[in-house]
C-alpha atoms as a PDB file:
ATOM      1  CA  UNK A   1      16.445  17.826 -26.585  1.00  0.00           C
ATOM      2  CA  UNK A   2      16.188  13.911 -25.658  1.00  0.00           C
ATOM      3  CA  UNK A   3      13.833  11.679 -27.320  1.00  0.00           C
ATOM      4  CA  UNK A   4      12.414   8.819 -25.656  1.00  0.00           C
ATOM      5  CA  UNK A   5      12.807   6.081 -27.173  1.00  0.00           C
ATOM      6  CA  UNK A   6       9.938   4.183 -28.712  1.00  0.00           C
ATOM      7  CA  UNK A   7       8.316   0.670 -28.920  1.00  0.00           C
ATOM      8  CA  UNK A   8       7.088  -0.655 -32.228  1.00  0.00           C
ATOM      9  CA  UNK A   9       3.339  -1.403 -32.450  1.00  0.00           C
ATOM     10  CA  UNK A  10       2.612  -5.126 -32.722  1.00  0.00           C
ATOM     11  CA  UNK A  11      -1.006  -5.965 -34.679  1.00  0.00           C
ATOM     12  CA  UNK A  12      -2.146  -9.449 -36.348  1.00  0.00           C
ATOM     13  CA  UNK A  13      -0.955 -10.083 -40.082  1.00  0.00           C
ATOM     14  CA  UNK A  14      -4.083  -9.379 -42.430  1.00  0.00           C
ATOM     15  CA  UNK A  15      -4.591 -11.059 -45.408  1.00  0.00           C
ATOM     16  CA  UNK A  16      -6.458  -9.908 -48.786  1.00  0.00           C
ATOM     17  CA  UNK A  17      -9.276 -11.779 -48.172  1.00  0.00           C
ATOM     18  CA  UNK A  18     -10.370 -10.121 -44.746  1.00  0.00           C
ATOM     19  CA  UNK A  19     -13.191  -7.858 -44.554  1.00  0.00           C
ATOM     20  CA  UNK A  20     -12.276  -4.186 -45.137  1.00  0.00           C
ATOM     21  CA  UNK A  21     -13.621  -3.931 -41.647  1.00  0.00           C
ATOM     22  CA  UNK A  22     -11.067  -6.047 -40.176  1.00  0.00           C
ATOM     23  CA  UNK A  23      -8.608  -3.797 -42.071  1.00  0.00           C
ATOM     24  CA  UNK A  24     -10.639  -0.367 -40.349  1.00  0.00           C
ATOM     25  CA  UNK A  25     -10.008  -2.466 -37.151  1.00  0.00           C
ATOM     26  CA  UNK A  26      -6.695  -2.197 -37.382  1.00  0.00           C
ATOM     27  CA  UNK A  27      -5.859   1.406 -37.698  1.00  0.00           C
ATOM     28  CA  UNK A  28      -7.844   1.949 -34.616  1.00  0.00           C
ATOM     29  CA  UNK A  29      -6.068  -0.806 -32.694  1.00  0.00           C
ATOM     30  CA  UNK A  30      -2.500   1.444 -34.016  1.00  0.00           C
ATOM     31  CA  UNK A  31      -4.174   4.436 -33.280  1.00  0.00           C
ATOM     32  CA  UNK A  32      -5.721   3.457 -29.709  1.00  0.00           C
ATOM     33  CA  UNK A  33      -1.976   1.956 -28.439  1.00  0.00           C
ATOM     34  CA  UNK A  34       0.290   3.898 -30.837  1.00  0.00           C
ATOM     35  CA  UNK A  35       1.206   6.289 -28.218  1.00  0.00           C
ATOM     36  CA  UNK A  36       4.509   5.254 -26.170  1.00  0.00           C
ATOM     37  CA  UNK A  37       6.013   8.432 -24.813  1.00  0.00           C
ATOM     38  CA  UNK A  38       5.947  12.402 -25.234  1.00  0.00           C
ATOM     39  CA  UNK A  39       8.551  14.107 -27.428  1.00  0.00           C
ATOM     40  CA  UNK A  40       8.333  17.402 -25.398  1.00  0.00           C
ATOM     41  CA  UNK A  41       8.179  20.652 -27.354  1.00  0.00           C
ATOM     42  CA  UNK A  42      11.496  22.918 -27.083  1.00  0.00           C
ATOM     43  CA  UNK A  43      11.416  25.082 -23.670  1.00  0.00           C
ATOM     44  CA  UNK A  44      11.094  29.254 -24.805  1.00  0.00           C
ATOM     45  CA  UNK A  45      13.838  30.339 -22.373  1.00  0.00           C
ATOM     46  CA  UNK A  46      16.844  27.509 -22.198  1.00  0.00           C
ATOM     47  CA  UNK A  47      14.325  25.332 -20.257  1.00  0.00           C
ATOM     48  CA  UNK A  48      13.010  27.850 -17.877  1.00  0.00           C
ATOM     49  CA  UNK A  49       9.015  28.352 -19.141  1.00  0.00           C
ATOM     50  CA  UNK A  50       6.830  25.492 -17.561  1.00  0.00           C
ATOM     51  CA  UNK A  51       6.031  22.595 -19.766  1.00  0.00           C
ATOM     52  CA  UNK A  52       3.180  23.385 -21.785  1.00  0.00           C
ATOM     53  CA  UNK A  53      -0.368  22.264 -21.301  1.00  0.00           C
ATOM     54  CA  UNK A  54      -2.525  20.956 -24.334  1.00  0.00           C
ATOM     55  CA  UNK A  55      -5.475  22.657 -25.462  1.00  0.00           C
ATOM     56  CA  UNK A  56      -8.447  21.204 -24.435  1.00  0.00           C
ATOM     57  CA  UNK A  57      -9.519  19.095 -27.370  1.00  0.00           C
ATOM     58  CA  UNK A  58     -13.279  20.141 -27.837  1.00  0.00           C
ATOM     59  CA  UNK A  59     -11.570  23.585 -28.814  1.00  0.00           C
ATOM     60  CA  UNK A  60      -8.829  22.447 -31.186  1.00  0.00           C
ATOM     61  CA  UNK A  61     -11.633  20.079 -32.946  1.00  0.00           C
ATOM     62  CA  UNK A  62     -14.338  22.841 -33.373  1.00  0.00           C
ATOM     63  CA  UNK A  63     -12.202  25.637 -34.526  1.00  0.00           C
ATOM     64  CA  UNK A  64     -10.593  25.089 -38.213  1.00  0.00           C
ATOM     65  CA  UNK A  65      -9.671  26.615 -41.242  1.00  0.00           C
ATOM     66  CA  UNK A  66     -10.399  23.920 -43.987  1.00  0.00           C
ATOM     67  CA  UNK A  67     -11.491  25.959 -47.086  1.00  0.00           C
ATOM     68  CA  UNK A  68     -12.638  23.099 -49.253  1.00  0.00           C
ATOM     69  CA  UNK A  69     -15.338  22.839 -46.732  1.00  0.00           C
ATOM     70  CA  UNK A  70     -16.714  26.246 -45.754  1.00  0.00           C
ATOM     71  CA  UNK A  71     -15.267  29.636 -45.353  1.00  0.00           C
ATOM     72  CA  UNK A  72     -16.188  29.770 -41.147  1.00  0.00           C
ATOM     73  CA  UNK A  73     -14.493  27.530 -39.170  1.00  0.00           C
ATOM     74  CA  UNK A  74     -17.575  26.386 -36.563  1.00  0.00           C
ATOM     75  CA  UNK A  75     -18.937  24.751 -39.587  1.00  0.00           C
ATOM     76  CA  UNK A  76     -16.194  22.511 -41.219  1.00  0.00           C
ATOM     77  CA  UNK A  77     -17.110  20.381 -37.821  1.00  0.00           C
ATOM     78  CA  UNK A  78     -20.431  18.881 -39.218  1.00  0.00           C
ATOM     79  CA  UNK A  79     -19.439  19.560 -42.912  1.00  0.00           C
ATOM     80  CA  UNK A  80     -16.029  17.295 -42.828  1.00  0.00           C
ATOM     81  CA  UNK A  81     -17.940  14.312 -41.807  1.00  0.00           C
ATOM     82  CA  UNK A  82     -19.462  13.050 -45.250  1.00  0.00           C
ATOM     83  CA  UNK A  83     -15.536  12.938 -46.360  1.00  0.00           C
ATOM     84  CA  UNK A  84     -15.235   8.833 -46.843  1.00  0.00           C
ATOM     85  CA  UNK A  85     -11.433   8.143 -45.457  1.00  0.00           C
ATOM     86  CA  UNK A  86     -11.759   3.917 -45.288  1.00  0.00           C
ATOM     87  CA  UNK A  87      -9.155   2.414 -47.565  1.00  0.00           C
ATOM     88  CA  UNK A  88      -7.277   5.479 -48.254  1.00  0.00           C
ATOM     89  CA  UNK A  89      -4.397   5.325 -50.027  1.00  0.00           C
ATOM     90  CA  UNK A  90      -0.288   7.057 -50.280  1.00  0.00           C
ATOM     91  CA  UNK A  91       1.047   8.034 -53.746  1.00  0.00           C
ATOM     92  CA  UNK A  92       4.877   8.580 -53.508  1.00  0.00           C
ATOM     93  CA  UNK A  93       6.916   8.973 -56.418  1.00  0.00           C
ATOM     94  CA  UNK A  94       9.271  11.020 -58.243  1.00  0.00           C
ATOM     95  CA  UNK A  95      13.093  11.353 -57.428  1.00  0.00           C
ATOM     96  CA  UNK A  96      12.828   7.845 -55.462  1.00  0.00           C
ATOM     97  CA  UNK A  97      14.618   4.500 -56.629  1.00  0.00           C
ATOM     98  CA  UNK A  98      11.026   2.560 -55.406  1.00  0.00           C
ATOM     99  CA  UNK A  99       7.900   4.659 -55.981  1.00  0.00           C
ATOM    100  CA  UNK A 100       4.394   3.214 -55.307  1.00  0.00           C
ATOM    101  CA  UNK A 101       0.879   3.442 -54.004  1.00  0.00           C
ATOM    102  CA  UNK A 102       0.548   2.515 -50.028  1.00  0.00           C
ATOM    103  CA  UNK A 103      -2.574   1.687 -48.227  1.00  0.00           C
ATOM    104  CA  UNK A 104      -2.369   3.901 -44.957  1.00  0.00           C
ATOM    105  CA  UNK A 105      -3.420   0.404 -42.985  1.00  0.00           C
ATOM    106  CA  UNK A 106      -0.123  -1.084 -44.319  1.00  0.00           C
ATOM    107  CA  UNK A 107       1.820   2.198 -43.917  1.00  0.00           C
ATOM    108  CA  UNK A 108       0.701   2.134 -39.696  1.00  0.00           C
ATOM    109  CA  UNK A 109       1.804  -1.788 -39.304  1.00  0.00           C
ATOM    110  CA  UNK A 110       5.270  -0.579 -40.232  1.00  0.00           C
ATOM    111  CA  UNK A 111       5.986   2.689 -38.574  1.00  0.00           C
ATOM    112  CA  UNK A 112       5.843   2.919 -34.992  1.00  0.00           C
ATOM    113  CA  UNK A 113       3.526   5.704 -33.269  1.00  0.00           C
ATOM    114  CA  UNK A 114       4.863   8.515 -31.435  1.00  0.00           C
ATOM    115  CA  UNK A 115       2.846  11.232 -29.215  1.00  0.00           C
ATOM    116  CA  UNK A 116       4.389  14.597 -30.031  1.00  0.00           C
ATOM    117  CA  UNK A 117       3.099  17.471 -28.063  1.00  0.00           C
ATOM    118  CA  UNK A 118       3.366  20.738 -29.993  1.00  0.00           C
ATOM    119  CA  UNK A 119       3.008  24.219 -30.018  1.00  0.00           C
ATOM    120  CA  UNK A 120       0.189  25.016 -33.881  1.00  0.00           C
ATOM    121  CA  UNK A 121       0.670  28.761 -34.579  1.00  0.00           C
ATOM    122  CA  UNK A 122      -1.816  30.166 -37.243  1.00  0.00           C
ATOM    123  CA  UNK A 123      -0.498  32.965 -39.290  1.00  0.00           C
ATOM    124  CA  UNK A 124      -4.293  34.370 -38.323  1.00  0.00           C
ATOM    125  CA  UNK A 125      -2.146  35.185 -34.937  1.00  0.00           C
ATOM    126  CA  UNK A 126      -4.002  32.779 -33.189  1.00  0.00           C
ATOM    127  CA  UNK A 127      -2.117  29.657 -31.431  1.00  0.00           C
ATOM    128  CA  UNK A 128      -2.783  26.415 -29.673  1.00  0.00           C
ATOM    129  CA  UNK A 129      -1.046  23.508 -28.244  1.00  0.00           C
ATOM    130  CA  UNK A 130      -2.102  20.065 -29.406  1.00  0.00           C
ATOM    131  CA  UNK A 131      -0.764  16.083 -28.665  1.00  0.00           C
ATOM    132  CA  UNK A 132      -0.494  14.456 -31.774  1.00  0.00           C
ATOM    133  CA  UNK A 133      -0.029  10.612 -33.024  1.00  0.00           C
ATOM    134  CA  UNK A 134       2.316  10.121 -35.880  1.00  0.00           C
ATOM    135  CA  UNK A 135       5.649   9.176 -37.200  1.00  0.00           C
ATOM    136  CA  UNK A 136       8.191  11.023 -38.472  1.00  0.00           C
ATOM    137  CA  UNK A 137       7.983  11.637 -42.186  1.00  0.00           C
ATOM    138  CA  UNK A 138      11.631  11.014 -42.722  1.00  0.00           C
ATOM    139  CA  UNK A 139      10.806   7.126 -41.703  1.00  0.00           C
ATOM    140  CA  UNK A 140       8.702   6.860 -44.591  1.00  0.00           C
ATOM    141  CA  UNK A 141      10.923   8.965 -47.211  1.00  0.00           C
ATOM    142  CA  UNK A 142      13.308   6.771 -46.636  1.00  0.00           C
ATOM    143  CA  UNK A 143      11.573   3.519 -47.376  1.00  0.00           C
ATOM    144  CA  UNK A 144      10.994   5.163 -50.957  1.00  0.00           C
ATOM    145  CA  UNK A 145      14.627   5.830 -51.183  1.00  0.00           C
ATOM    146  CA  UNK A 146      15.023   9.180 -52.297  1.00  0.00           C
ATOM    147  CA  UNK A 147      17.660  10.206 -55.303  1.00  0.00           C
ATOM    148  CA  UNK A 148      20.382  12.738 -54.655  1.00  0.00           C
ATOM    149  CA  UNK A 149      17.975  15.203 -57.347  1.00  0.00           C
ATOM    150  CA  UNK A 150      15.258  15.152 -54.571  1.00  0.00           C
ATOM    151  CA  UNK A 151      15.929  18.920 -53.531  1.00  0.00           C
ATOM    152  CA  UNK A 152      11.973  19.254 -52.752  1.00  0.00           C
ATOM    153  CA  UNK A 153       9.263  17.454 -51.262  1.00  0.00           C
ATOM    154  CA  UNK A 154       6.024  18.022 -52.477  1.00  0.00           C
ATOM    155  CA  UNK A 155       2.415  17.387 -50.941  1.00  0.00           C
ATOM    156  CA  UNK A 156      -1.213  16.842 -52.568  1.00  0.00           C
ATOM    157  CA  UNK A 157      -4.244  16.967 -50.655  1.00  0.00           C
ATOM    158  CA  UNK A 158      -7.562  15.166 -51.457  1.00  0.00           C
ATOM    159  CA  UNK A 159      -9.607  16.007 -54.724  1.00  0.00           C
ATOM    160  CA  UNK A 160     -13.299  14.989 -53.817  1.00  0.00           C
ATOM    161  CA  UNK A 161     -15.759  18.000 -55.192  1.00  0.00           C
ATOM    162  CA  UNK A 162     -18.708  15.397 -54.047  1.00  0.00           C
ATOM    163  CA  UNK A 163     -17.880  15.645 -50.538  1.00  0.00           C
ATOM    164  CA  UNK A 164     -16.136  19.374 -50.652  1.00  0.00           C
ATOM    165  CA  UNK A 165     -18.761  22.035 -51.494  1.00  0.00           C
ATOM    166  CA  UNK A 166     -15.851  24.664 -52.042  1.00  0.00           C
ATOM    167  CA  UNK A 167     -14.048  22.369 -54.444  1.00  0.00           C
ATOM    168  CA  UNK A 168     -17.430  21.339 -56.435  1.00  0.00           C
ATOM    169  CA  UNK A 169     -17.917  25.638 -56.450  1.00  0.00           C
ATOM    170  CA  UNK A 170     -14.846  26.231 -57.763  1.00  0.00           C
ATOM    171  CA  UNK A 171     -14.193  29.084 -54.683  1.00  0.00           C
ATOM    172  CA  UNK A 172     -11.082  30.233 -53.007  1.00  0.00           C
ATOM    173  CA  UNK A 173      -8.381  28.556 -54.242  1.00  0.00           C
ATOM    174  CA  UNK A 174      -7.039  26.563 -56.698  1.00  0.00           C
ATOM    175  CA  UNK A 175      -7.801  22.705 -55.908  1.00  0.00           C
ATOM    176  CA  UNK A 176      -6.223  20.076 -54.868  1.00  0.00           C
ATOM    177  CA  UNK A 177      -4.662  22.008 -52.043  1.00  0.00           C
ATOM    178  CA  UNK A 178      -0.696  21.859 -52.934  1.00  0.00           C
ATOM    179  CA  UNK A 179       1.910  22.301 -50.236  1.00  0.00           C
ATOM    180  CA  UNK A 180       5.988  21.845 -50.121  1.00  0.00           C
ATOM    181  CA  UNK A 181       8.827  21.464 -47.961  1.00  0.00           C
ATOM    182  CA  UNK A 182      12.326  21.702 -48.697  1.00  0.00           C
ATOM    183  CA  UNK A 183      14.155  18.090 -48.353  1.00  0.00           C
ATOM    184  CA  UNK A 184      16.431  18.987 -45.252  1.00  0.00           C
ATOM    185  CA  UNK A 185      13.060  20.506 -43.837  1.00  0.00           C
ATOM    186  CA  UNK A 186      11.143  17.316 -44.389  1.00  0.00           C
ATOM    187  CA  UNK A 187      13.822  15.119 -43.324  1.00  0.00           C
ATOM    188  CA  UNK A 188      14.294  17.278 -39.981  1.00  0.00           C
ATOM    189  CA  UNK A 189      12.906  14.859 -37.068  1.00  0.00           C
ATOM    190  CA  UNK A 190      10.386  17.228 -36.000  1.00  0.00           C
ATOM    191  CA  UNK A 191       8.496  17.113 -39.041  1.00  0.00           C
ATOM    192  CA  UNK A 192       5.879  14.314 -38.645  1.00  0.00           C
ATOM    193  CA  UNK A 193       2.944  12.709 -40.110  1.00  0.00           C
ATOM    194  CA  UNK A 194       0.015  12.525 -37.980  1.00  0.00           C
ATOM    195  CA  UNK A 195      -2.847  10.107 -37.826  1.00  0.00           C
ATOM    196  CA  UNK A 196      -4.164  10.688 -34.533  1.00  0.00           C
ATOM    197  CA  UNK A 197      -4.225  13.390 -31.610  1.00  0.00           C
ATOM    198  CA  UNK A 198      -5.774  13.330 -28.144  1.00  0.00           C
ATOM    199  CA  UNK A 199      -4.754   9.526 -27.861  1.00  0.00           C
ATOM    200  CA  UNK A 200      -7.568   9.060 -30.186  1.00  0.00           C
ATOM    201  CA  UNK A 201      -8.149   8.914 -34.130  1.00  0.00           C
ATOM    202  CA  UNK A 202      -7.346  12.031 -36.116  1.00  0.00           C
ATOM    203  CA  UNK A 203     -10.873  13.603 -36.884  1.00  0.00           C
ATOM    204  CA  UNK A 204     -12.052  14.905 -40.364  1.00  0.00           C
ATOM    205  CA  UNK A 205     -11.852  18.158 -39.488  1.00  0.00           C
ATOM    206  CA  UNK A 206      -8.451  18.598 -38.778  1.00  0.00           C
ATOM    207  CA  UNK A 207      -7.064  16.226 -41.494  1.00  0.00           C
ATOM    208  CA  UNK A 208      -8.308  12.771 -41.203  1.00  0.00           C
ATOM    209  CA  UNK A 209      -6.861  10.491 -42.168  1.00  0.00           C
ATOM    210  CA  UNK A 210      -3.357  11.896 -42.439  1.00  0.00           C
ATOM    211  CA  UNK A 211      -1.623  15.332 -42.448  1.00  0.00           C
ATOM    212  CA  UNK A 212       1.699  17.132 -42.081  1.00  0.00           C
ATOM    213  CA  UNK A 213       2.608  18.698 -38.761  1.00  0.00           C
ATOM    214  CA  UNK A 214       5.652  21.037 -39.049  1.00  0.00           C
ATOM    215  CA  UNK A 215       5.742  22.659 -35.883  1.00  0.00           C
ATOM    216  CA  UNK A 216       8.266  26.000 -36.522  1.00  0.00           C
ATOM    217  CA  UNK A 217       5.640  26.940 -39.747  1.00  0.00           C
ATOM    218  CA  UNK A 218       2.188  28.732 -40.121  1.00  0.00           C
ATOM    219  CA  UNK A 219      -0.678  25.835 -39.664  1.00  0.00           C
ATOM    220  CA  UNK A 220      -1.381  26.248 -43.388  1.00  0.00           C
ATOM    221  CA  UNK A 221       1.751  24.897 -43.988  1.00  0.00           C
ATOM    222  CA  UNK A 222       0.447  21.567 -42.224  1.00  0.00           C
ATOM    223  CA  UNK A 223      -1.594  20.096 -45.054  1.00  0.00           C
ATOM    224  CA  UNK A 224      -4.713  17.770 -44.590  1.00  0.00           C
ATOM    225  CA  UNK A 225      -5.917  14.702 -46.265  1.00  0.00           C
ATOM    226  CA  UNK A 226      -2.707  13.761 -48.203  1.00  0.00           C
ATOM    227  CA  UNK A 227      -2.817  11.480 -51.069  1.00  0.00           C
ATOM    228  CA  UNK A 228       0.155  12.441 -52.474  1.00  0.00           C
ATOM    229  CA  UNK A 229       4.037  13.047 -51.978  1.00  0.00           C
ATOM    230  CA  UNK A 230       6.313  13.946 -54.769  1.00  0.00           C
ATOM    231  CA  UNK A 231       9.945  14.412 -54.537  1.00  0.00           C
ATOM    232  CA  UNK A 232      11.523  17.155 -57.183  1.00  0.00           C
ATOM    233  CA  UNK A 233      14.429  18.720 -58.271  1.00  0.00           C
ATOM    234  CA  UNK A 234      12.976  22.184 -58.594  1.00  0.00           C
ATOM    235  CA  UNK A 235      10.665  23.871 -55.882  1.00  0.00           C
ATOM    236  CA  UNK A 236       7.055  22.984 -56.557  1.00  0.00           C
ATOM    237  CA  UNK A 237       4.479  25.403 -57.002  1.00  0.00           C
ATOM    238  CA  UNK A 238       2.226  25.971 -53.743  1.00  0.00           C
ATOM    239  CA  UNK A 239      -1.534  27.054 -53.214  1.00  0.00           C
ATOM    240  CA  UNK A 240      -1.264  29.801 -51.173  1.00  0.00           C
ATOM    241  CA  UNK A 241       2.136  31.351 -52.336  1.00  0.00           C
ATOM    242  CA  UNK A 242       0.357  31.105 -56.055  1.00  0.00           C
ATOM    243  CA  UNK A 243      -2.692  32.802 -55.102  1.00  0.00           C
ATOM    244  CA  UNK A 244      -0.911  35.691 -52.183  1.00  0.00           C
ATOM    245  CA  UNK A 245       2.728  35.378 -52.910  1.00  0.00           C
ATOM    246  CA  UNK A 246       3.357  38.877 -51.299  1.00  0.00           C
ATOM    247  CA  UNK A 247       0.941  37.622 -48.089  1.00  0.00           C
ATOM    248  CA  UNK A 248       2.005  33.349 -47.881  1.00  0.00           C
ATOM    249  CA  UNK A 249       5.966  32.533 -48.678  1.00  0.00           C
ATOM    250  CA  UNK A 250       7.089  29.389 -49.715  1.00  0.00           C
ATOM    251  CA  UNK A 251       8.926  29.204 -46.306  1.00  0.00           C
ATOM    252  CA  UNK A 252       6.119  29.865 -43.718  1.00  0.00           C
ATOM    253  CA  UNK A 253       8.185  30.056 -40.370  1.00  0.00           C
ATOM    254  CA  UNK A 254       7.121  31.523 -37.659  1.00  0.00           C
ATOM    255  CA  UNK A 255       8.378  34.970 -37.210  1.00  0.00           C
ATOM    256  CA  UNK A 256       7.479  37.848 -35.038  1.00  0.00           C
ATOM    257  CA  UNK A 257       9.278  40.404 -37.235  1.00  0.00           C
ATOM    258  CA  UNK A 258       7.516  39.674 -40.652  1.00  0.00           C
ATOM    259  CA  UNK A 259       3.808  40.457 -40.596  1.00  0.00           C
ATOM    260  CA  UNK A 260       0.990  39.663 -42.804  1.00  0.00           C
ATOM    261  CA  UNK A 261      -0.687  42.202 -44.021  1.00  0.00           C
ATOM    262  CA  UNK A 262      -3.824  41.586 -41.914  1.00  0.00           C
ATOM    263  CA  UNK A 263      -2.149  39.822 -39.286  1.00  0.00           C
ATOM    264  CA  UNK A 264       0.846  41.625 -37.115  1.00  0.00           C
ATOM    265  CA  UNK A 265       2.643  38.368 -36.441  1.00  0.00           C
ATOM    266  CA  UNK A 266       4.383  39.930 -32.996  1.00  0.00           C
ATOM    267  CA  UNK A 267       2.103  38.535 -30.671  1.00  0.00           C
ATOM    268  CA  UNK A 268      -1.038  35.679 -30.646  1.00  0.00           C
ATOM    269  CA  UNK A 269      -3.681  34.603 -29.164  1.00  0.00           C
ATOM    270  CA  UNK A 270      -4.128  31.540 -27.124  1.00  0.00           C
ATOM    271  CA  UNK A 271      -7.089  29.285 -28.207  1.00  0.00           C
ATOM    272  CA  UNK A 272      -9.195  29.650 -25.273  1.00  0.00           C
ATOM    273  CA  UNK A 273      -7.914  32.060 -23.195  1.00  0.00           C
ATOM    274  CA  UNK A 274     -10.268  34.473 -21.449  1.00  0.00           C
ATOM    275  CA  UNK A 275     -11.474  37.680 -23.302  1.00  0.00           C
ATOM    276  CA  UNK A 276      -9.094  39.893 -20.920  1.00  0.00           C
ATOM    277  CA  UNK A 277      -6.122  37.475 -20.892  1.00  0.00           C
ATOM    278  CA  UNK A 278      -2.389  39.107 -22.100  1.00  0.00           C
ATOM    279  CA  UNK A 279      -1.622  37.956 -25.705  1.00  0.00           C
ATOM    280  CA  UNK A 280       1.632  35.594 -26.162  1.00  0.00           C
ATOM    281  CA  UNK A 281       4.648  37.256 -27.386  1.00  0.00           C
ATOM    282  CA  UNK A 282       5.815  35.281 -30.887  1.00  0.00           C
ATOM    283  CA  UNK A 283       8.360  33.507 -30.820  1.00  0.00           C
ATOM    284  CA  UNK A 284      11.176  32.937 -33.917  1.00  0.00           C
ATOM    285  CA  UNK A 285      10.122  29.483 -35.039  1.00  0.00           C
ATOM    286  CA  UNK A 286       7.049  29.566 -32.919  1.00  0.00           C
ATOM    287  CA  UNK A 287       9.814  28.074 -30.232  1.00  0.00           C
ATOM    288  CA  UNK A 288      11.803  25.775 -31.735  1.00  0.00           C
ATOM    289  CA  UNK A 289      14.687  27.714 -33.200  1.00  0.00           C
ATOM    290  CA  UNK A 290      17.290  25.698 -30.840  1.00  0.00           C
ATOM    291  CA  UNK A 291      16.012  22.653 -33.488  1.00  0.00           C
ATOM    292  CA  UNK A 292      15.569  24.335 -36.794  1.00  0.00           C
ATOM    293  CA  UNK A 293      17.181  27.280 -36.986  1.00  0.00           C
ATOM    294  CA  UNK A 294      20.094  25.930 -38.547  1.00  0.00           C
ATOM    295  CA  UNK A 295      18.095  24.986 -41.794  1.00  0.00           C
ATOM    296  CA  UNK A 296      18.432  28.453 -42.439  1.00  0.00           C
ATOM    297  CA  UNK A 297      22.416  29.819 -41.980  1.00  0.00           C
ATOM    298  CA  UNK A 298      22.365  32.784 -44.029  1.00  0.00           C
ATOM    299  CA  UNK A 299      18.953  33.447 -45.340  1.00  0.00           C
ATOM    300  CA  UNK A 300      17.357  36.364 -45.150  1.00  0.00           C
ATOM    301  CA  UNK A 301      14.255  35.577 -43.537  1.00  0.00           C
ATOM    302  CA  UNK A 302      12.428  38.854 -44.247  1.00  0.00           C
ATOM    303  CA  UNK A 303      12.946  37.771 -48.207  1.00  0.00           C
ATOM    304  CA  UNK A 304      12.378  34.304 -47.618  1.00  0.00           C
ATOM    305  CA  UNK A 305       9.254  34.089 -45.374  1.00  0.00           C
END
């Protein structure tokens, strides 16, 4: 797979005393020329299906599971908006020689932007193909310099019950919304953090201001609104594998041969195709097994989903 490479974003040097406007200014002057070239997602058959078209972007920003919200997804839309994301802030500690707190502003002057076009598969069988704006995580990991007892990586969404009517309720799950990858997993180059898609700003529905993107897993995988990152020794604890373990494992790849129990996982549905169009066959690692499946020599993926 060749990666093109990429062209660090230059921006203007900000100083303390600048408005926090000036500051909001310049994560939409990274965000608006962050984009340098296309990382194209892994061909299904040894380079022979045609490259892959994104969803059209009305769809993918009106249609989204984000349970602190609301239960439907046509509703998070409206809902997500009274989420305040200025001046957010990066936690990372843990098994790292220099934890700290990072403003996302100063985060974006030092990690160049990349367009990654990937294939999003829901474990609710349903799919979609979306460009995103990030960086790969492993570009930031490293800048925190992780120990040789970072086996885990750990990730902590937003805790706002003001803003979140099913975190101020109490419903669904347990909150904050936990998720995990394994080190090798978050260090893979596929793995990103996004803070845009579309060319544009990442909205508040679908994770504003930043979330994971892990192609090869289930889109719950892919948590929103991070404010956290913690390396460990021992494998964290995560929301959905706590509150379904036989339904959500830790693991969360894409596999056509392990179903959910409400969700046959063999074939899914395009976002927006037409009521009488042929569902998708599934592919191992929702396509990307020529990148990833290595991280997994040896495991037995029906016990480790």
């Amino acid at each position: 797979m060749l990666i093109k490479p990429k062209a660090a974003i230059s921006s203007a040097e900000i100083t303390d005393e600048q408005h926090f406007k000036q500051r909001r200014s310049l994560i939409k002057a990274l965000l608006a020329s962050g984009a340098s070239g296309v990382l194209p997602v892994a061909a299904a058959n040894a380079g022979q299906t045609p490259p892959l078209s994104a969803t059209p972007a009305e769809l993918v920003q009106s249609y989204n599971n984000y349970y602190e919200f609301a239960f439907d997804k046509e509703s998070v839309r409206d809902l997500a908006q009274a989420l305040p994301t200025d001046q957010w802030s990066l936690e990372i500690g843990g098994e790292v020689e220099k934890p700290g707190k990072f403003y996302l502003e100063d985060i974006l002057r030092q990690q160049p932007l990349e367009e990654r076009l990937y294939r999003f598969r829901c474990v609710e069988a349903w799919s979609m193909v979306v460009p995103w704006l990030g960086f790969p995580l492993q570009r930031l990991l490293a800048q925190v310099k992780p120990l040789s007892s970072a086996k885990f990586v750990k990730f902590t969404s937003v805790y706002q019950p003001e803003f979140m009517p099913n975190q101020e309720r109490g419903l669904m799950l347990a909150w904050p919304y936990v998720e995990a990858l394994r080190i090798d997993e978050a260090m893979h180059p596929l793995t990103i953090l996004a803070t845009g898609m579309y060319g544009n700003h990442l909205p508040k529905q679908n994770g504003a201001p930043l979330r994971l993107v892990v192609p090869w897993k289930y889109g719950f995988k892919s948590i929103k609104a991070i404010v956290k990152i913690e390396l460990q020794s021992k494998p964290p604890v995560t929301t959905w594998n706590k509150s379904a373990p036989h339904e959500y494992g830790f693991y969360a790849n894409v596999n056509p041969d392990v179903s959910h129990p409400r969700w046959s996982q063999a074939t899914e549905r395009p976002l927006g195709s037409a009521l009488f169009t042929a569902r998708r066959n599934t592919e191992l690692f929702n396509g990307y097994a020529e990148q990833v499946a290595s991280l997994y020599t040896n495991m037995d993926l029906r016990h480790f989903f």
